[in-house]
N, C-alpha and C. Protein backbone atom coordinates (compact mmCIF):
# COMPACT_ATOMS: atom_id res chain seq x y z
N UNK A 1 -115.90 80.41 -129.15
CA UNK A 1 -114.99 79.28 -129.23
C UNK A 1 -115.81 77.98 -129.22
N UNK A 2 -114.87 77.04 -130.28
CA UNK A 2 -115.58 75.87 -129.86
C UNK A 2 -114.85 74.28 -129.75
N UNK A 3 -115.24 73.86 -128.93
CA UNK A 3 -114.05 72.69 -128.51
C UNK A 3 -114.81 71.54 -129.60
N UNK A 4 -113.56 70.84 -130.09
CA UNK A 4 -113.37 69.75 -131.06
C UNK A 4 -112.41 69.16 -130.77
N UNK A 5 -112.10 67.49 -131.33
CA UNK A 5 -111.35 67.05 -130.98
C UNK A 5 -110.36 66.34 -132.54
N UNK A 6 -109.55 65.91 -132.30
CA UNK A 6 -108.83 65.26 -133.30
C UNK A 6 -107.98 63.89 -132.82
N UNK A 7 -108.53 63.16 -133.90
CA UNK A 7 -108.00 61.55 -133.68
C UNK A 7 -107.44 61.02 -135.06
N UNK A 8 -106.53 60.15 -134.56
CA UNK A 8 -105.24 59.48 -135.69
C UNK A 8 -104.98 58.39 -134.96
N UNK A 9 -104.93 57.05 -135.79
CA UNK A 9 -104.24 55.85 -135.45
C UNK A 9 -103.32 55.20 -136.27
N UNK A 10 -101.99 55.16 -135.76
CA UNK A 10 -100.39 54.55 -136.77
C UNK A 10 -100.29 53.48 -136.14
N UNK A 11 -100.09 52.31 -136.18
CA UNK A 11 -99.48 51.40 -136.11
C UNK A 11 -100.05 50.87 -134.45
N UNK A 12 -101.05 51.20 -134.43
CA UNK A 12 -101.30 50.82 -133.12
C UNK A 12 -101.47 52.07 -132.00
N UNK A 13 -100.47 52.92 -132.59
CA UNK A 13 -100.09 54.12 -131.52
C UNK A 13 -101.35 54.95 -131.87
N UNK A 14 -102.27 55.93 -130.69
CA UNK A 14 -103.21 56.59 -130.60
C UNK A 14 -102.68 58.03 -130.83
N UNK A 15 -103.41 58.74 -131.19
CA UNK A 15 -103.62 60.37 -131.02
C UNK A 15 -104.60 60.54 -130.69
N UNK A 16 -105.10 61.55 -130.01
CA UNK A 16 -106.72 61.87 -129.69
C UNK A 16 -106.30 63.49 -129.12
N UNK A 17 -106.11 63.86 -129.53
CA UNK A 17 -106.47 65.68 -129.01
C UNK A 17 -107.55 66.55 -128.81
N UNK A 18 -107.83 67.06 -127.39
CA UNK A 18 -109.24 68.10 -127.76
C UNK A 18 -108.44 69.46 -127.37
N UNK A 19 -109.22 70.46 -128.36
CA UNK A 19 -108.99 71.75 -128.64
C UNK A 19 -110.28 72.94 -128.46
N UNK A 20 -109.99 74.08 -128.07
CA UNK A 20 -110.71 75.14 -128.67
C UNK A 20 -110.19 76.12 -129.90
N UNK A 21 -111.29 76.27 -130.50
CA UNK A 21 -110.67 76.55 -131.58
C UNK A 21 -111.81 77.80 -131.90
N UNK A 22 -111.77 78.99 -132.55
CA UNK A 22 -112.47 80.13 -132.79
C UNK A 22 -113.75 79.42 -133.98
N UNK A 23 -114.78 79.74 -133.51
CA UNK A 23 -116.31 79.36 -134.37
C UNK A 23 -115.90 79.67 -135.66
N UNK A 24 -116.26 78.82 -136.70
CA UNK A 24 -115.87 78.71 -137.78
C UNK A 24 -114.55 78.07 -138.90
N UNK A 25 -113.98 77.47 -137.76
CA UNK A 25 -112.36 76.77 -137.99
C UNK A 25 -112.32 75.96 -138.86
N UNK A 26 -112.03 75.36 -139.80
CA UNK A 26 -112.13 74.18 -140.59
C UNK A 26 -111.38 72.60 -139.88
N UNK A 27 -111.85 71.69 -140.44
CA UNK A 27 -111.23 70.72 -140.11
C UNK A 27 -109.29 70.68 -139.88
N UNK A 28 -109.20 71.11 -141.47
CA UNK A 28 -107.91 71.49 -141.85
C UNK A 28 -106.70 72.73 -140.35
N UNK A 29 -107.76 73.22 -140.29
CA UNK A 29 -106.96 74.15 -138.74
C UNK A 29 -107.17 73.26 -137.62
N UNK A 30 -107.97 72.48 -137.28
CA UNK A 30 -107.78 71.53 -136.28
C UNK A 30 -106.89 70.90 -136.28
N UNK A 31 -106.50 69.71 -137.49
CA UNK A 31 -105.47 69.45 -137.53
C UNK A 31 -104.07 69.71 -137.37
N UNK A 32 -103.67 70.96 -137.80
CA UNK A 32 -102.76 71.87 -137.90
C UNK A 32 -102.90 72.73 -136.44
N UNK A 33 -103.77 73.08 -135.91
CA UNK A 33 -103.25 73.19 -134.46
C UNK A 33 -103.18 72.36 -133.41
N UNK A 34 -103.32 71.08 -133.84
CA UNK A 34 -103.68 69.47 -132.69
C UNK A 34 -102.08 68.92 -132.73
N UNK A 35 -101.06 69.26 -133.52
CA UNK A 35 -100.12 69.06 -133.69
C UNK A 35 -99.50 67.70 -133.87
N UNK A 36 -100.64 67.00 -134.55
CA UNK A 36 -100.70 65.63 -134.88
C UNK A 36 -99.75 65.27 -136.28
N UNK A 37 -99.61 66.32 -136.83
CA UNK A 37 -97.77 65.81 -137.75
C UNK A 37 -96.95 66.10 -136.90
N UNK A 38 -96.50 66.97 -136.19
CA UNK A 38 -95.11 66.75 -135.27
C UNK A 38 -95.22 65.75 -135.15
N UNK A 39 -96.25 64.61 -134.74
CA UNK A 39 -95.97 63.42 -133.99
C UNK A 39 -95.72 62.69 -135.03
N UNK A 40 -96.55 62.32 -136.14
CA UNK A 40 -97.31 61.79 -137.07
C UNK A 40 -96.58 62.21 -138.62
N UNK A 41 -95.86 62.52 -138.86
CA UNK A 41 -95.42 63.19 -139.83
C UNK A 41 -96.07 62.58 -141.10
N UNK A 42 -96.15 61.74 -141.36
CA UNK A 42 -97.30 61.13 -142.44
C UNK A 42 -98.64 60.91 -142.31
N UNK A 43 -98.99 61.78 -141.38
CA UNK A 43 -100.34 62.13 -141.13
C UNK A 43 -100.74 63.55 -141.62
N UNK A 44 -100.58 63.59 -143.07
CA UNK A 44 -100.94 64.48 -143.95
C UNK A 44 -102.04 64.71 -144.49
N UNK A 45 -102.58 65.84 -144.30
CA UNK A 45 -104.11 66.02 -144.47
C UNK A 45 -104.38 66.59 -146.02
N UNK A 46 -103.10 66.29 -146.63
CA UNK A 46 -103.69 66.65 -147.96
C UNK A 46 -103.13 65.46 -149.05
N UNK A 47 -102.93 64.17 -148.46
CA UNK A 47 -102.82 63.04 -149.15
C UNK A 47 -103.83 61.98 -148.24
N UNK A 48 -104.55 62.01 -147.13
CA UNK A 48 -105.51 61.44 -145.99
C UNK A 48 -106.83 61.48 -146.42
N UNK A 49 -107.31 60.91 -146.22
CA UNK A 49 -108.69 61.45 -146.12
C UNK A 49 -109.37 61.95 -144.60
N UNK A 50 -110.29 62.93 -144.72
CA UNK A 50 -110.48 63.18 -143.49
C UNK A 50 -112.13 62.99 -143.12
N UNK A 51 -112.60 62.92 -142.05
CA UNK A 51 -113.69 62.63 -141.75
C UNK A 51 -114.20 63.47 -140.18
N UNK A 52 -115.42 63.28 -139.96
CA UNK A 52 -116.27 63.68 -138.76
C UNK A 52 -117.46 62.79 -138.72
N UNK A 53 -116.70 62.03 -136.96
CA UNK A 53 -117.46 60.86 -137.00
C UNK A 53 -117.32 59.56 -138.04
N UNK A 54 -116.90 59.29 -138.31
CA UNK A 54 -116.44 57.75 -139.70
C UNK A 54 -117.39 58.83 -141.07
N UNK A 55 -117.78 59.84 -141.17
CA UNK A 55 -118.69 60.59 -142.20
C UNK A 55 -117.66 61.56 -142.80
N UNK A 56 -116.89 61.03 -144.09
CA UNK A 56 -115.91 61.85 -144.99
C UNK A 56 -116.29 63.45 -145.13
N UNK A 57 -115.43 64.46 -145.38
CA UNK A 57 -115.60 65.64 -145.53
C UNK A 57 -114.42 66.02 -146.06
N UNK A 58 -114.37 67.36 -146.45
CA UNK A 58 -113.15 68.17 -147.47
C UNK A 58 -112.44 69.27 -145.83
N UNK A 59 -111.23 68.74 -146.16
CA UNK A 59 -110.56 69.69 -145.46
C UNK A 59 -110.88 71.19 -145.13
N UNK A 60 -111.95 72.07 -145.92
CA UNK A 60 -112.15 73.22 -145.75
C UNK A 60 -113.92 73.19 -144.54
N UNK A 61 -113.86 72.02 -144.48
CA UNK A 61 -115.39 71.53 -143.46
C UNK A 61 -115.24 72.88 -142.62
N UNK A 62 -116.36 73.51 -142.19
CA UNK A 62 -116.73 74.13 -140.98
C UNK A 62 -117.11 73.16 -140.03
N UNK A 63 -116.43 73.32 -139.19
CA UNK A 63 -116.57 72.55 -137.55
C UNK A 63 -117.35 72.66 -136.48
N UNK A 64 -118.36 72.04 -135.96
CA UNK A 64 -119.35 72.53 -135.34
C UNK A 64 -118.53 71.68 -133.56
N UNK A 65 -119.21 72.94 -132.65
CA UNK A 65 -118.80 72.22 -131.26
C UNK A 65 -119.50 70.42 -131.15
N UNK A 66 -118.46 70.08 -130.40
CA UNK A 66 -118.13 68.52 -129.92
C UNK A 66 -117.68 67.79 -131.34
N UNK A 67 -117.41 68.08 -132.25
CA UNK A 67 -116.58 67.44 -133.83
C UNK A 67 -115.43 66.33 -133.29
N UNK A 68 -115.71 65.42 -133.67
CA UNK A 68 -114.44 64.59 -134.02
C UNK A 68 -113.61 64.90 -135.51
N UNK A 69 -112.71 65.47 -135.48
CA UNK A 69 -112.26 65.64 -136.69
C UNK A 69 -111.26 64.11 -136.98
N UNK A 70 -110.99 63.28 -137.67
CA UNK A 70 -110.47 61.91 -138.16
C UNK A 70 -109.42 61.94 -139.31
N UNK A 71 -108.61 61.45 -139.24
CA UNK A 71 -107.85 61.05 -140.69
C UNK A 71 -107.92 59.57 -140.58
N UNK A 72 -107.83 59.04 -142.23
CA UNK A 72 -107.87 57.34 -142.42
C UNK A 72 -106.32 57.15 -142.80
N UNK A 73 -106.31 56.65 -142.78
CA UNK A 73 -104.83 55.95 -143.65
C UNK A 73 -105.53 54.85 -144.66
N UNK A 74 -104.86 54.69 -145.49
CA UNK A 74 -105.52 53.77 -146.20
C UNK A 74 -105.33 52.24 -145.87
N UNK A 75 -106.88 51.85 -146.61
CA UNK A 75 -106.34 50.05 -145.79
C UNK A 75 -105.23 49.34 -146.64
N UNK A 76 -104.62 48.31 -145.92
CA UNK A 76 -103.24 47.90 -146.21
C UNK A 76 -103.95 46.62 -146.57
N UNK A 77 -104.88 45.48 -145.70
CA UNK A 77 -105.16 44.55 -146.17
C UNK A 77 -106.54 44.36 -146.09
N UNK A 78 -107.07 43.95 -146.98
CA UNK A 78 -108.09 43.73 -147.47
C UNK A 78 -109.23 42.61 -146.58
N UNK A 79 -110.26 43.47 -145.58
CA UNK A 79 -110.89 42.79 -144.75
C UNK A 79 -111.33 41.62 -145.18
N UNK A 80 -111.97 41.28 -146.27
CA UNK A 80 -112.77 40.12 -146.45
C UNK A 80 -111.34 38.76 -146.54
N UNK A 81 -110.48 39.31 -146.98
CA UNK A 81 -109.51 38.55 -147.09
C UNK A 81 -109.19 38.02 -145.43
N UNK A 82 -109.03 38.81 -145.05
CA UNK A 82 -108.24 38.09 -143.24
C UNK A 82 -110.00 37.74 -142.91
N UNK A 83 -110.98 37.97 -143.07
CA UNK A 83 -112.30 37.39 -142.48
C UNK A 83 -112.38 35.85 -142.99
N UNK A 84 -112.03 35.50 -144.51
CA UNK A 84 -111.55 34.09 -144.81
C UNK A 84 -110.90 33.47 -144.50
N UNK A 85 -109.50 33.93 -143.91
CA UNK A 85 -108.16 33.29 -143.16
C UNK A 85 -109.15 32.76 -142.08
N UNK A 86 -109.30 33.85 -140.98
CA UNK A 86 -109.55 33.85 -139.92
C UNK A 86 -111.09 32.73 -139.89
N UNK A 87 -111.49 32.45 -140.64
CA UNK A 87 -112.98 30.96 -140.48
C UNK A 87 -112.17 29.86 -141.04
N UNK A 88 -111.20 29.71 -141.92
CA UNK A 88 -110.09 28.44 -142.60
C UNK A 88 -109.76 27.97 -141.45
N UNK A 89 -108.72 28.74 -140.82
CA UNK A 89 -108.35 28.42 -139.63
C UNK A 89 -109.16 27.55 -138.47
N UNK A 90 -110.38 28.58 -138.23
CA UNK A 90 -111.17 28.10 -137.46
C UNK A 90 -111.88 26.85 -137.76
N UNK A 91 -111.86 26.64 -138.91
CA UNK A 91 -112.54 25.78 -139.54
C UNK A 91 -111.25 24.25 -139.20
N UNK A 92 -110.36 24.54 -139.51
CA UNK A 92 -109.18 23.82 -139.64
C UNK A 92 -108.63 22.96 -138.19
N UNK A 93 -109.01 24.13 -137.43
CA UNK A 93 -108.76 23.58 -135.20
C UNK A 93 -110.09 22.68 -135.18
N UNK A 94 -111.25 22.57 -135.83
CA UNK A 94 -112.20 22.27 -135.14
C UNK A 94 -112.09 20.58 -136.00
N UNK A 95 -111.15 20.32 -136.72
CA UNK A 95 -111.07 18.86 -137.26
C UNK A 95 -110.46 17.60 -136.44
């Protein structure tokens, strides 16, 4: 057996689950036994991308003990964009 964990973030709200799971499990069975769609229901691992550690991988990944297994959601707004707001602004208080 080997313990891994699984993490998801919606709207603010956390998931973080750790599991044992039989040597050789894929990412994809972590998920699916972490029970992170009951909660999450659009936390679909076959429209998501998934990762170990912020480091992308294919749902069929072999899982090695201590794994963070991850899903992304996709980004909604565009960092460099709010990094410009956010110095305008600053720029704007300091007049």
């Amino acid at each position: 057996m080997i313990t891994v964990s699984v993490a998801y973030v919606e709207r603010g709200e956390h998931f973080w689950r750790t599991l044992q799971l039989p040597e050789g499990s894929t990412a994809q069975q972590a998920i699916a036994q972490s029970g992170l769609q009951q909660r999450f229901p659009a936390a679909d691992p076959e429209r998501l991308k998934i990762g170990i550690f912020s480091k992308p991988v294919q749902a069929d990944h072999i899982l090695s003990e201590g794994d963070r297994v991850e899903l992304y959601r996709p980004i909604s707004t565009d960092p460099e964009q709010v990094a410009r707001r956010e110095r305008n602004d600053h720029e704007g208080q300091q007049s």
